[in-house]
Protein backbone atom coordinates (compact mmCIF):
# COMPACT_ATOMS: atom_id res chain seq x y z
CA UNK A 1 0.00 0.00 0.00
CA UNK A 2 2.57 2.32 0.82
CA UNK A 3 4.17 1.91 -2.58
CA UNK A 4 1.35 2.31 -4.33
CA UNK A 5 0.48 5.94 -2.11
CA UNK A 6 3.67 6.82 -3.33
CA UNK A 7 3.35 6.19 -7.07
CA UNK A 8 0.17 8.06 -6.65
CA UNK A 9 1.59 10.86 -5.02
CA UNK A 10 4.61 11.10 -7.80
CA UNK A 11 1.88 11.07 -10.25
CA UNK A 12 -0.71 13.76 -9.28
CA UNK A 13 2.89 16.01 -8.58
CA UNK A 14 3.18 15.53 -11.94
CA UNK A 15 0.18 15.69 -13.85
CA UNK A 16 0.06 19.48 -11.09
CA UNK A 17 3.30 20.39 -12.48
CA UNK A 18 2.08 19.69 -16.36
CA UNK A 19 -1.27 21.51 -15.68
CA UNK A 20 0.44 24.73 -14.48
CA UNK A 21 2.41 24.62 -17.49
CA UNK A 22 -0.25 24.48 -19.86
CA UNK A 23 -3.21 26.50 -18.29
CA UNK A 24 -3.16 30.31 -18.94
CA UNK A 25 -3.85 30.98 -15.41
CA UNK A 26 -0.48 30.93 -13.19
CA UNK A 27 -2.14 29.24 -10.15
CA UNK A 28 -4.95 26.89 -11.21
CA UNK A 29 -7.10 26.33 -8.41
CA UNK A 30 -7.79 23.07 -6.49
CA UNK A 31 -11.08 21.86 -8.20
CA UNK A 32 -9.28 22.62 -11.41
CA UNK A 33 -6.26 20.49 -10.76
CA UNK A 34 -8.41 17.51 -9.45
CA UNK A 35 -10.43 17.57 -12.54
CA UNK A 36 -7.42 17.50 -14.12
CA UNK A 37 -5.79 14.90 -12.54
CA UNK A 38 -9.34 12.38 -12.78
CA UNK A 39 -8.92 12.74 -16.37
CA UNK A 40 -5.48 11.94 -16.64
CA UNK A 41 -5.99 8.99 -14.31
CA UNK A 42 -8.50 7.75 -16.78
CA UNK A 43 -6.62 8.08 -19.99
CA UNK A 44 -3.99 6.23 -18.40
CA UNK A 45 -5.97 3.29 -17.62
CA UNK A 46 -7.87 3.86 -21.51
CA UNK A 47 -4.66 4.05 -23.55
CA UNK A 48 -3.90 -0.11 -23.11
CA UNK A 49 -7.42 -0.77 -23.07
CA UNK A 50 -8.80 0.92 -25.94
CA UNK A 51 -6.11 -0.82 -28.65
CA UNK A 52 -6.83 -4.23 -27.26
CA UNK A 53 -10.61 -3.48 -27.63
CA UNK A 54 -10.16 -2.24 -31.42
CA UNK A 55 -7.64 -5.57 -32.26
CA UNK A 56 -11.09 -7.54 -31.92
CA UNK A 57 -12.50 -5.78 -34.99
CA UNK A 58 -9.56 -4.57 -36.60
CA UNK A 59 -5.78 -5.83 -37.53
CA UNK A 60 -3.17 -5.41 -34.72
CA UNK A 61 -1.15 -2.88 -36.81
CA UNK A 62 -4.15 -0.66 -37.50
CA UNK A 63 -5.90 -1.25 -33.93
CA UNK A 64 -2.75 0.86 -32.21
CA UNK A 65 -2.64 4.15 -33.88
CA UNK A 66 -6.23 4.41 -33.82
CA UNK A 67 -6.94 3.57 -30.13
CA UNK A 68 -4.06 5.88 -28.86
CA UNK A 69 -5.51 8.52 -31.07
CA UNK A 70 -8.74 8.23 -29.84
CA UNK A 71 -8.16 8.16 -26.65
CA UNK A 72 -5.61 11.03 -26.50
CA UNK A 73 -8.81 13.21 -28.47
CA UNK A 74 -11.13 11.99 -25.68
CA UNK A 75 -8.79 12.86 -23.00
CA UNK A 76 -7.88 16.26 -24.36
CA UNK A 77 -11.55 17.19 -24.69
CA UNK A 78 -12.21 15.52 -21.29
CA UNK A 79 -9.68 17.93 -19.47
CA UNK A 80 -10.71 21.19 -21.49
CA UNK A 81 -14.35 20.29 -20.11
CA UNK A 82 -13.42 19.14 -16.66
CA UNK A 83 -11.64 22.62 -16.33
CA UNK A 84 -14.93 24.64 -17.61
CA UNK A 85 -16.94 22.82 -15.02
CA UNK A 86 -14.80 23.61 -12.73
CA UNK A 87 -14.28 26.97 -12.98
CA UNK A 88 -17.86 27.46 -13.39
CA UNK A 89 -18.81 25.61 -10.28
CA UNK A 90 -16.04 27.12 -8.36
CA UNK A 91 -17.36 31.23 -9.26
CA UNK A 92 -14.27 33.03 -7.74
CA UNK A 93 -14.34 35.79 -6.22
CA UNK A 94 -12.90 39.03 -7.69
CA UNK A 95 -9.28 39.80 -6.86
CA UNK A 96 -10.03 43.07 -4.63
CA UNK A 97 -12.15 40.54 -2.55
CA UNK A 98 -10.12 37.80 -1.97
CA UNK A 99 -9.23 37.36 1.21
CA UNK A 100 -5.09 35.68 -0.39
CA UNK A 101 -4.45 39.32 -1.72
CA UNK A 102 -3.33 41.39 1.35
CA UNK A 103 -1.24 38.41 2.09
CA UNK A 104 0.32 38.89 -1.45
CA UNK A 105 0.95 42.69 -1.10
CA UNK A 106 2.81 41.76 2.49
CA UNK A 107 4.96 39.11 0.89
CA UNK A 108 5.84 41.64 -1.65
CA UNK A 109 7.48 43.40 0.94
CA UNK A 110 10.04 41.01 2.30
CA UNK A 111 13.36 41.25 1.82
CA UNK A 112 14.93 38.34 -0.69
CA UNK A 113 13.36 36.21 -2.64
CA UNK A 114 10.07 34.76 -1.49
CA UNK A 115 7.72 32.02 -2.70
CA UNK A 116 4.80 29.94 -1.58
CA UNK A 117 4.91 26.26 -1.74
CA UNK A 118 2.23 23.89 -1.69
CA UNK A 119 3.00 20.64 0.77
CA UNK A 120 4.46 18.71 -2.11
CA UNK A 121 7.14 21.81 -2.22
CA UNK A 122 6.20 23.01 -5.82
CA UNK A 123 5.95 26.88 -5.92
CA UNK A 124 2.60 28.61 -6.50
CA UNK A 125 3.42 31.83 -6.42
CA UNK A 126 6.64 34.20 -6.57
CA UNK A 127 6.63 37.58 -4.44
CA UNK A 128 9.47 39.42 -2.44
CA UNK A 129 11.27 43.15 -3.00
CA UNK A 130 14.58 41.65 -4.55
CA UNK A 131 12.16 39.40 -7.11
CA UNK A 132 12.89 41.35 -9.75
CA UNK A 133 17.01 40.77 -9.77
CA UNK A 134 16.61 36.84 -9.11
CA UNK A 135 14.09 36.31 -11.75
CA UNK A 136 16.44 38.33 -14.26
CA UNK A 137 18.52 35.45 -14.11
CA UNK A 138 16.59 32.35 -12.70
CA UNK A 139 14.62 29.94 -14.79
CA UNK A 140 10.75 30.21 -13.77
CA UNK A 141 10.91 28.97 -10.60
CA UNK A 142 7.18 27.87 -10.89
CA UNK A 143 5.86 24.34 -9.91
CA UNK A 144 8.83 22.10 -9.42
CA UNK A 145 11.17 24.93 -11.26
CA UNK A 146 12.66 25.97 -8.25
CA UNK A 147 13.78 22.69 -6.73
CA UNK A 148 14.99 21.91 -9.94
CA UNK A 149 17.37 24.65 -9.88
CA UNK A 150 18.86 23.71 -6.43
CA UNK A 151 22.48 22.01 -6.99
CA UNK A 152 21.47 18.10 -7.19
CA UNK A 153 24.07 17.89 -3.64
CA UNK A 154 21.87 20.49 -1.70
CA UNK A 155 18.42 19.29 -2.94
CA UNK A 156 17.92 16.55 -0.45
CA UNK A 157 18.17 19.52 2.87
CA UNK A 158 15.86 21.70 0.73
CA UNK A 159 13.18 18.85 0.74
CA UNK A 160 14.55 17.25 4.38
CA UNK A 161 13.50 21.20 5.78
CA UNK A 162 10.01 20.67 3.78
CA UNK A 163 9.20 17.50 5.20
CA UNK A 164 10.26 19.01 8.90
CA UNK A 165 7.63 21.45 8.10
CA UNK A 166 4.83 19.00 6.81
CA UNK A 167 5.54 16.93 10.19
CA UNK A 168 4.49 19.58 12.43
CA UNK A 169 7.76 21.89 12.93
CA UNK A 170 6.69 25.91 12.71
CA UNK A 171 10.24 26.63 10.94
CA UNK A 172 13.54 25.54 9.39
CA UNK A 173 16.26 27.28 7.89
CA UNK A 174 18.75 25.82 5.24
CA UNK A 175 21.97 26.89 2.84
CA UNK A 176 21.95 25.57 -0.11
CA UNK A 177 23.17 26.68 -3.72
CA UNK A 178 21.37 27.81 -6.85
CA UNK A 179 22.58 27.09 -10.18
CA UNK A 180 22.46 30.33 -12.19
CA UNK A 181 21.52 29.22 -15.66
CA UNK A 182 22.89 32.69 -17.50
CA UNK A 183 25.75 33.52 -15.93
CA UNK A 184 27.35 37.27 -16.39
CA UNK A 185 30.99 38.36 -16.78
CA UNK A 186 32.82 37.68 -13.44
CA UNK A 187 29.72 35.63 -11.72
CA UNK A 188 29.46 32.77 -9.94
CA UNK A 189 27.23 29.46 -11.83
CA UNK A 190 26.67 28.60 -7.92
CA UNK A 191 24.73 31.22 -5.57
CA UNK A 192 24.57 30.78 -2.05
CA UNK A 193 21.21 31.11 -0.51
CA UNK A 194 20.12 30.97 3.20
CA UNK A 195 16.31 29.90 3.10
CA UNK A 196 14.02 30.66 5.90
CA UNK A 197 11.08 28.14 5.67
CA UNK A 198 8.01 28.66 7.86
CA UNK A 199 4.37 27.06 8.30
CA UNK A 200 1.14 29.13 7.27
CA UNK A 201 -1.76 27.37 9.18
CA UNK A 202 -5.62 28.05 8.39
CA UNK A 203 -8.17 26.40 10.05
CA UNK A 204 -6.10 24.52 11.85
CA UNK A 205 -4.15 22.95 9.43
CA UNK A 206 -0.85 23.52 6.89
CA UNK A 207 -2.60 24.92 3.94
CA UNK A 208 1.04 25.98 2.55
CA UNK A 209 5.12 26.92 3.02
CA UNK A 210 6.64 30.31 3.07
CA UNK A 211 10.23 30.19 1.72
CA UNK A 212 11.99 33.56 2.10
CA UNK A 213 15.63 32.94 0.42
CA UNK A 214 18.73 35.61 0.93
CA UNK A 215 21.63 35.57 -0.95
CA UNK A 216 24.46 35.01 1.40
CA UNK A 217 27.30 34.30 -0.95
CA UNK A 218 29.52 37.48 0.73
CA UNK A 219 29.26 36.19 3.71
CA UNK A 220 30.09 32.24 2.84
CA UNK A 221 32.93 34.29 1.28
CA UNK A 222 34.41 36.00 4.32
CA UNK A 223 34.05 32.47 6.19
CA UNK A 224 36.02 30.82 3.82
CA UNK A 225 38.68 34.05 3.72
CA UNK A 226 38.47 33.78 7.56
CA UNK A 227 39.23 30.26 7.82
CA UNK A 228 42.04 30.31 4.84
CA UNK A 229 43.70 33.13 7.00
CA UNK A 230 43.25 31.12 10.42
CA UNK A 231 44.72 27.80 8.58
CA UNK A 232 47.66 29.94 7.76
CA UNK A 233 48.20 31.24 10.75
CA UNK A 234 48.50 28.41 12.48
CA UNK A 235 50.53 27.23 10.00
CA UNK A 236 52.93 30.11 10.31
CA UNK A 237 53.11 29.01 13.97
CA UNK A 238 54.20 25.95 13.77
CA UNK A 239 56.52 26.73 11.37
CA UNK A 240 58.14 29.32 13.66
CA UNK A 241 58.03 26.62 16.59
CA UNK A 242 59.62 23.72 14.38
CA UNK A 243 62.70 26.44 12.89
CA UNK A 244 63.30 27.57 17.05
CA UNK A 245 63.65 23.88 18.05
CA UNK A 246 66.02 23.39 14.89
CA UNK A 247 67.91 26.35 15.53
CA UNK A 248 68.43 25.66 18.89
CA UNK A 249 69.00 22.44 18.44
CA UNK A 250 71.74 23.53 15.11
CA UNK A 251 73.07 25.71 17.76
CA UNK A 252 73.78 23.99 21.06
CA UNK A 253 76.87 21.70 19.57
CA UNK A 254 79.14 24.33 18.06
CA UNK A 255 78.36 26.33 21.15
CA UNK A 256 79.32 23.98 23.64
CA UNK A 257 82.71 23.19 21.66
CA UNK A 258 83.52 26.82 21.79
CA UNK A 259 82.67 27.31 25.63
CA UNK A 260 84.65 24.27 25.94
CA UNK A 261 87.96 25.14 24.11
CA UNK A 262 87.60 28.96 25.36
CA UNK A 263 87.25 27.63 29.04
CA UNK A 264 90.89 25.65 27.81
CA UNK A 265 92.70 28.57 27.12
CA UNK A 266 91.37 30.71 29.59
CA UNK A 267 92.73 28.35 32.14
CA UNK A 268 96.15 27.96 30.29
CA UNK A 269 96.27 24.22 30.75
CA UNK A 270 98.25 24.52 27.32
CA UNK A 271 100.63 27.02 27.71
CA UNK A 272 100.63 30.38 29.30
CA UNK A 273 98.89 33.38 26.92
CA UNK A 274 101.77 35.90 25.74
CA UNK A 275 100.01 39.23 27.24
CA UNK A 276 97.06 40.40 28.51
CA UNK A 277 95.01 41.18 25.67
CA UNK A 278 95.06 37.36 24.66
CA UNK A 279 93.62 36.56 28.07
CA UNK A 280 90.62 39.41 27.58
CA UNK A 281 90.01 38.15 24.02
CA UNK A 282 89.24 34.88 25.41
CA UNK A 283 87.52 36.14 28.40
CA UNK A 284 85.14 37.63 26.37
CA UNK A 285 84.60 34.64 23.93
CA UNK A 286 83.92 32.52 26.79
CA UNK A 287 81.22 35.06 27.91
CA UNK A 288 80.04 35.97 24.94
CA UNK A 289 79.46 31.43 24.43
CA UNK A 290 77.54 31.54 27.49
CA UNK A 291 75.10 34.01 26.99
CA UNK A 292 74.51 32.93 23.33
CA UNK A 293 73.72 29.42 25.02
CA UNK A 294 71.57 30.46 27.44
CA UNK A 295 69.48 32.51 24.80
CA UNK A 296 69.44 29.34 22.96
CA UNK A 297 68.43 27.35 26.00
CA UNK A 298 65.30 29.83 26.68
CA UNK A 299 64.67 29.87 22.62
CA UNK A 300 64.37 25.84 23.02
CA UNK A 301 62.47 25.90 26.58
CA UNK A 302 60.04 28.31 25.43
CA UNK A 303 59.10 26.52 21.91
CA UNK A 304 59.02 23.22 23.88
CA UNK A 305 56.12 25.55 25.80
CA UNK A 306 54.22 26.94 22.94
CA UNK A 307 53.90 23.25 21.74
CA UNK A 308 52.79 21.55 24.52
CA UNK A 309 55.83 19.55 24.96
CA UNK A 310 57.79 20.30 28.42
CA UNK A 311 57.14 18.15 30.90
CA UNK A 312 57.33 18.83 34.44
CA UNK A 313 59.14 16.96 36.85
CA UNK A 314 57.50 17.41 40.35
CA UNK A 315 59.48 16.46 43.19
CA UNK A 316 60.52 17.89 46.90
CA UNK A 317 62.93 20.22 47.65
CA UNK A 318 63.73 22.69 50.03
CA UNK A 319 62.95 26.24 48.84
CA UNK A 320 66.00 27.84 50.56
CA UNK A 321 68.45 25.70 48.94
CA UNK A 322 66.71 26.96 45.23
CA UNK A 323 66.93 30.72 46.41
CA UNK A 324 70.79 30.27 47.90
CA UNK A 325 71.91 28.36 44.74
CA UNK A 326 70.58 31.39 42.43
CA UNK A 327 72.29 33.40 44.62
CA UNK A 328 75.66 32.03 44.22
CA UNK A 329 75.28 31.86 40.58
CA UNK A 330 74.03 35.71 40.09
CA UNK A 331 76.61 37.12 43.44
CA UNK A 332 79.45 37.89 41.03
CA UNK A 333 77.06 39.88 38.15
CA UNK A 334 75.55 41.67 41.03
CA UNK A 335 79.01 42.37 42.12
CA UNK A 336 80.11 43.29 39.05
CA UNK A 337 77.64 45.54 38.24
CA UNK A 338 77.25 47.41 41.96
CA UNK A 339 73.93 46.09 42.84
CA UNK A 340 73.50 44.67 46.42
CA UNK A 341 71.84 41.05 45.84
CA UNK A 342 70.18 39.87 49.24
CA UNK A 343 67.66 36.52 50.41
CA UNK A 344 64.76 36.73 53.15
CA UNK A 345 63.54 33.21 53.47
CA UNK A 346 60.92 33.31 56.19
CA UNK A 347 60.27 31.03 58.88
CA UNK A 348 58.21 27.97 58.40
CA UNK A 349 59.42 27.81 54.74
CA UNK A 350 60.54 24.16 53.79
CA UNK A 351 59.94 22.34 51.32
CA UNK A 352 57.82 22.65 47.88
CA UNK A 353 56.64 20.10 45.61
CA UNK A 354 57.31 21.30 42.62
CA UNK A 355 59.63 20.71 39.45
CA UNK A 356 62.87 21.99 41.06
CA UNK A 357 65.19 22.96 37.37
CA UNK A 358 61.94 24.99 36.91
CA UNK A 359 61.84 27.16 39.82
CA UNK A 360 65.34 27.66 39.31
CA UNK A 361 65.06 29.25 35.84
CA UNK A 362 62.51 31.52 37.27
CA UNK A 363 64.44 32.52 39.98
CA UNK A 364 67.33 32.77 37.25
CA UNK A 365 65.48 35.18 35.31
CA UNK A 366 63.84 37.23 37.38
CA UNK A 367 66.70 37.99 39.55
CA UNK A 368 69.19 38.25 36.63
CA UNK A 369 66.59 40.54 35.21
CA UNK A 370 66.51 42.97 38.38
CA UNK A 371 69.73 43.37 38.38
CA UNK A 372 70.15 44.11 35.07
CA UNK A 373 67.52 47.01 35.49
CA UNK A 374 69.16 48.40 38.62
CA UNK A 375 71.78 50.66 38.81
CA UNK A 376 75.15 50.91 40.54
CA UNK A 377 74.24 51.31 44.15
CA UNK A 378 70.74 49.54 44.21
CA UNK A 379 68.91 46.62 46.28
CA UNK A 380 67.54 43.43 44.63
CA UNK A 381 65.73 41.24 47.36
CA UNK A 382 64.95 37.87 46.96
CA UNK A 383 61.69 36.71 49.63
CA UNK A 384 60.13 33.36 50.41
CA UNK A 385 57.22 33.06 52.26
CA UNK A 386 53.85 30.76 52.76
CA UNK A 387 50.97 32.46 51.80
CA UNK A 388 47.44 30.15 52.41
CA UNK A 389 48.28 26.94 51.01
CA UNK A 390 50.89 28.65 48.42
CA UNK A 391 54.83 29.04 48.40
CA UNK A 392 55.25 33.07 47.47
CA UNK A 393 58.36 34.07 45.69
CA UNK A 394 58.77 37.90 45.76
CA UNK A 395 61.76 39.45 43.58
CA UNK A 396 62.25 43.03 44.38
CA UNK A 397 64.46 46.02 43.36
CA UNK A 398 64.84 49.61 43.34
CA UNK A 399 65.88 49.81 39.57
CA UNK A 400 64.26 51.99 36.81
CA UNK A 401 60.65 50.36 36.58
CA UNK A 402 58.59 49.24 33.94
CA UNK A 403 56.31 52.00 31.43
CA UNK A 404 52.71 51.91 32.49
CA UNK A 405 51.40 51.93 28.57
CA UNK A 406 54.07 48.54 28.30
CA UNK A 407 52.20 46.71 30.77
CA UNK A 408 50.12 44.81 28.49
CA UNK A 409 52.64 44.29 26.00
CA UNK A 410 54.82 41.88 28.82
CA UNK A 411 55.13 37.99 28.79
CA UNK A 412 54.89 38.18 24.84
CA UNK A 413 57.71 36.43 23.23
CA UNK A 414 60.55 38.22 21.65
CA UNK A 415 58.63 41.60 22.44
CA UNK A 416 61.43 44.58 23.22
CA UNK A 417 59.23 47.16 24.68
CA UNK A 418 62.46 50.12 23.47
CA UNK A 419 63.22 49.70 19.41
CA UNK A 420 66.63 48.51 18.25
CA UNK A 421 67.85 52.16 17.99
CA UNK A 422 67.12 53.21 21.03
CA UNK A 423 67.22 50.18 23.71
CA UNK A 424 70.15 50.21 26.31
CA UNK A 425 70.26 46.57 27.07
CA UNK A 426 71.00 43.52 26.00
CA UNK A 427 68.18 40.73 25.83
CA UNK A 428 65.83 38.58 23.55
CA UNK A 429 62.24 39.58 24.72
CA UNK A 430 61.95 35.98 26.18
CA UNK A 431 62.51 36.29 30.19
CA UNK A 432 59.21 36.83 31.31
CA UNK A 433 57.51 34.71 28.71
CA UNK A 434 59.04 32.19 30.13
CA UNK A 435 58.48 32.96 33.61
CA UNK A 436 55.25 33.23 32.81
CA UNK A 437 54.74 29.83 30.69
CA UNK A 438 56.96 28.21 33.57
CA UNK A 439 54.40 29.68 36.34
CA UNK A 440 51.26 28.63 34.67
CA UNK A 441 52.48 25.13 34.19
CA UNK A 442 52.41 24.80 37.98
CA UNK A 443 49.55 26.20 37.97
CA UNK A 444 50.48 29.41 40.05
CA UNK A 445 49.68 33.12 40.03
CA UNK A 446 52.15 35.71 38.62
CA UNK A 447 51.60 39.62 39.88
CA UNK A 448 53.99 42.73 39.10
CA UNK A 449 53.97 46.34 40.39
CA UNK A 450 55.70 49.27 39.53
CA UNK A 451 56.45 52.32 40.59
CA UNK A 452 58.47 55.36 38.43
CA UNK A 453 62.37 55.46 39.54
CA UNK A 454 61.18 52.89 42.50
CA UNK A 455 61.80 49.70 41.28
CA UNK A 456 59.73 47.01 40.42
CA UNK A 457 58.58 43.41 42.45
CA UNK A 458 57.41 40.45 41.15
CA UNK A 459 55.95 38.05 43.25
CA UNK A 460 55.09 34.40 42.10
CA UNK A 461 52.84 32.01 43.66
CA UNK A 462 53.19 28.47 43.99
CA UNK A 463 51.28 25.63 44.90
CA UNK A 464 52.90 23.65 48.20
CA UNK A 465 51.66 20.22 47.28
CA UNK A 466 51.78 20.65 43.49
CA UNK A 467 48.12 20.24 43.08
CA UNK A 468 48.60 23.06 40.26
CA UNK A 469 50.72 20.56 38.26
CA UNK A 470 47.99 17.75 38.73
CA UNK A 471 45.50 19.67 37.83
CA UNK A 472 47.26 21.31 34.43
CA UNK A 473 47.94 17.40 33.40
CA UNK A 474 43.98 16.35 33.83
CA UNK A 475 42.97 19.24 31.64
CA UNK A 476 45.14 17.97 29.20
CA UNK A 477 44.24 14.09 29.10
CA UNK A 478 40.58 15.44 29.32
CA UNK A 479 41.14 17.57 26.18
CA UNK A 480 39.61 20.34 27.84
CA UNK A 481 38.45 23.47 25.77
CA UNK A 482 41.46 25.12 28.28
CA UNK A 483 44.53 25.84 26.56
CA UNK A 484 47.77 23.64 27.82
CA UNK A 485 49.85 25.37 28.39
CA UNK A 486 47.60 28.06 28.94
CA UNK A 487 48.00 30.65 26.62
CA UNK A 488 49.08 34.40 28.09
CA UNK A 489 46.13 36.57 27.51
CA UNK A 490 47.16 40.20 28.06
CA UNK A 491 44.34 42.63 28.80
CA UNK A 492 44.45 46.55 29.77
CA UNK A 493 46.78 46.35 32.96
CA UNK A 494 46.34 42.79 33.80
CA UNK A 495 47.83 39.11 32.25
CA UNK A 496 45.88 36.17 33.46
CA UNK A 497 47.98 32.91 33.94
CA UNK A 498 46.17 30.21 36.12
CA UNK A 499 44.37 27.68 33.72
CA UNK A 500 42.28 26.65 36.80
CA UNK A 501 41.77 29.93 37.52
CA UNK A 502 39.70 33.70 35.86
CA UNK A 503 42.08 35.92 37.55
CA UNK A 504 45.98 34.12 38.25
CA UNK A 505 47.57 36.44 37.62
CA UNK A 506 47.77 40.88 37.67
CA UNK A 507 50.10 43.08 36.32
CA UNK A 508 49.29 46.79 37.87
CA UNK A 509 51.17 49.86 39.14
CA UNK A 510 53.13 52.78 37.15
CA UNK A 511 56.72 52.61 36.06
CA UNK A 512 59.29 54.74 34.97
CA UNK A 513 60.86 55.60 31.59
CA UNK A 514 63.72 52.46 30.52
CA UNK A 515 63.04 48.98 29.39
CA UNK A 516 60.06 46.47 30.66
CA UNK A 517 61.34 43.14 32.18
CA UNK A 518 60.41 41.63 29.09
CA UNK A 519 63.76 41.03 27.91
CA UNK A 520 66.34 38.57 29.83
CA UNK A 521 70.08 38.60 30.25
């Protein structure tokens, strides 16, 4: 039964479809298309039974032509008088009175182009205030006209959104693509369309389908411009992660040969140098080694971050033994320079679980960064201190501060917040990225302040147990819509770093004219 419903139904869509086409009237009323349809369901029954019925009295090869000519003359006279009947019997009411007509002059108004369908999805009528400029190029989209100008892949949603609507939904919307049959110099054969399908209910029951269609091809343009851009992007990324980890990588070995050899003849384990000068020159190629490594070293740790790729190792240690080792290794630069490095580690301060090489480079940085910024004669003050539940690492000095208006700009990579011709000191822009990538792997909080021709102190926050650490790696495995490592939003005055976290970490306070802490020895 239900195969046979549906051969009917393909049928009467088609004998519709046919009638529109050939009546002069653009929308043949209901009466008129089920006359129609009654007399095309009886000439299809007639044309195998009227030859066989003529063989009996005639021969075989004259029986045919005459029975399909008969009844095709029956059936056209049939349908030109099922039609007069009813017209007559339907009596239509004049166009200022029917009630369809204010309807019409609303539709008329809409933006796009919009068209009633009947349930079967063929269009009865075409209306809508950009008509005019579709139809110049469209194909009468009459009957099953429009459908039929859908691209064959997109035709299936267009009647999927239909059939929603026949089952009871009040509205759909679907994109799909037209098929422009004259195309213009410079136009697309495909235009995109948004359609906006609702119900229209009288009496209580779908009587028909409102399709309001917008071209939307700019904007499925800028999408696909957005997302080439994006792609490329993140392209460019991970090209500029993959050359760091190279370069580093290229790097490290001659490097390590030339420390190596310099550190030979500095110590004169091969024969005494002939003056002075020899021993400076080598001096300064042995210093000159080590800083290039440990630019290298940051380049590497930092691209390792950006990637996802550095692990932590979380284990115990005792936090004074961290802040006296950075100590000894930053004494004789503070020395050098005139600066007065001193330690405060509070009572009650023991151990930290926490990945130990880590806090070390951000003790490293920070502190070699403070003294860098402070003149001859100045203070930078190491503090340790519990805090709550947290291990708080303060950094302080009295050197030249940090720009207000540079604030934001801090924690980016590579950023030097003076220009090439006019920056005083050496460094790559990656200190306090690091610091800051380092920090938020622990999950931690990361705070600055600043005062102009006060100093500057940077305090970092720690958890005790290393829960922060625990709970970075669960975001991770969970694939989380959190970013690991978290990325280093900067905002007006502030930089959050806690993934767990809304507000980890603030940078606030003034700061006087010289270079942000955003580059590193």
């Amino acid at each position: 039964m239900t195969i046979v419903r549906n051969i009917a139904g393909r049928f009467a869509s088609r004998v519709d479809d046919a009638a529109r086409l050939w009546l002069p009237r653009p929308a043949p009323t209901e009466r008129e298309l089920s006359a129609i349809r009654t007399v095309a369901a009886c000439a299809l029954i007639a044309f195998p039974v009227a030859p066989l019925a003529l063989a009996a009295v005639l021969p075989l090869s004259l029986a045919l032509p005459v029975g399909a000519g008969l009844v095709g003359a029956l059936t056209l006279v049939g349908g030109l008088a099922a039609v007069g009947l009813a017209g007559r019997e339907a009596q239509p009411l004049p166009p200022a009175e029917t009630p369809v007509a204010p309807a019409a002059r609303a539709y008329d108004l809409f933006s796009g182009l919009v068209t009633l369908h009947d349930l079967r999805g063929s269009v009865t009528s075409v209306h809508g205030r950009d008509a005019a400029g579709f139809l110049a190029w469209m194909r009468d989209p009459t009957g099953r006209g429009f459908i039929e100008q859908i691209h064959v892949s997109d035709r299936i949603a267009f009647l999927r959104a239909i059939d929603a609507i026949r089952l009871g939904a009040d509205a759909e919307t679907v994109e799909l693509r037209l098929e422009r049959g004259s195309m213009t110099e410079g136009g697309a054969q495909l235009l995109h369309m948004r359609c906006e399908l609702a119900a229209i209910v009288e009496g209580g029951a779908l009587s028909a389908i409102l399709v309001q269609s917008r071209d939307i091809s700019a904007e499925v343009a800028l999408k696909a411009d957005a997302a080439s851009k994006a792609a490329a992007a993140e392209s460019a990324n991970d090209a500029k992660t993959r050359f760091l980890a190279a370069v580093s990588h290229e790097l490290r070995t001659p490097l390590n040969a030339i420390l190596g050899f310099s550190d030979i003849l500095s110590g004169e384990y091969f024969g005494r140098l002939e003056n002075d000068r020899q021993r400076e020159y080598v001096a300064l190629i042995n210093q000159s080694g080590a800083h290039l490594l440990s630019v290298v070293n940051t380049m590497l740790d930092m691209s390792k971050i950006e990637a996802g790729r550095y692990e932590l190792i979380a284990e115990p240690f005792v936090v004074a033994d961290a802040v006296s080792a950075c100590e000894a290794m930053l004494g004789l630069q503070a020395e050098a320079k005139g600066v007065k490095l001193a330690s405060r580690v509070m009572r009650g301060v023991g151990e930290v679980h926490a990945d130990r090489r880590a806090v070390q480079q951000i003790l490293i940085n920070l502190v070699g960064n403070a003294i860098k910024f402070t003149d001859a004669g100045g203070i930078v003050t190491v503090d340790a201190e519990i805090v709550g539940a947290d291990l708080r690492l303060t950094v302080s000095d009295t050197g030249i501060g940090i720009p207000a208006e540079k604030l934001a700009s801090l924690g980016q990579a590579f950023m030097q917040v003076e220009n090439e011709y006019t920056r005083k000191y050496e460094g790559t822009g990656l200190g306090l990225a690091l610091v800051k990538g380092l920090v938020a792997l622990h999950g931690g909080r990361f705070e600055i302040s600043s005062r102009p021709r006060e100093g500057t102190a940077i305090r970092i926050s720690l958890p005790l147990d290393g829960s922060g650490i625990r709970d970075a790696d669960h975001l991770a495995d969970a694939d989380s819509v959190a970013d690991f490592p978290p990325r280093l939003k900067s905002q007006a005055g502030s930089t959050s770093l806690n993934p767990a976290t809304d507000a980890s970490g603030v940078e606030k306070g003034g700061a006087a004219d010289g270079e942000a802490y955003a580059k590193t020895a």
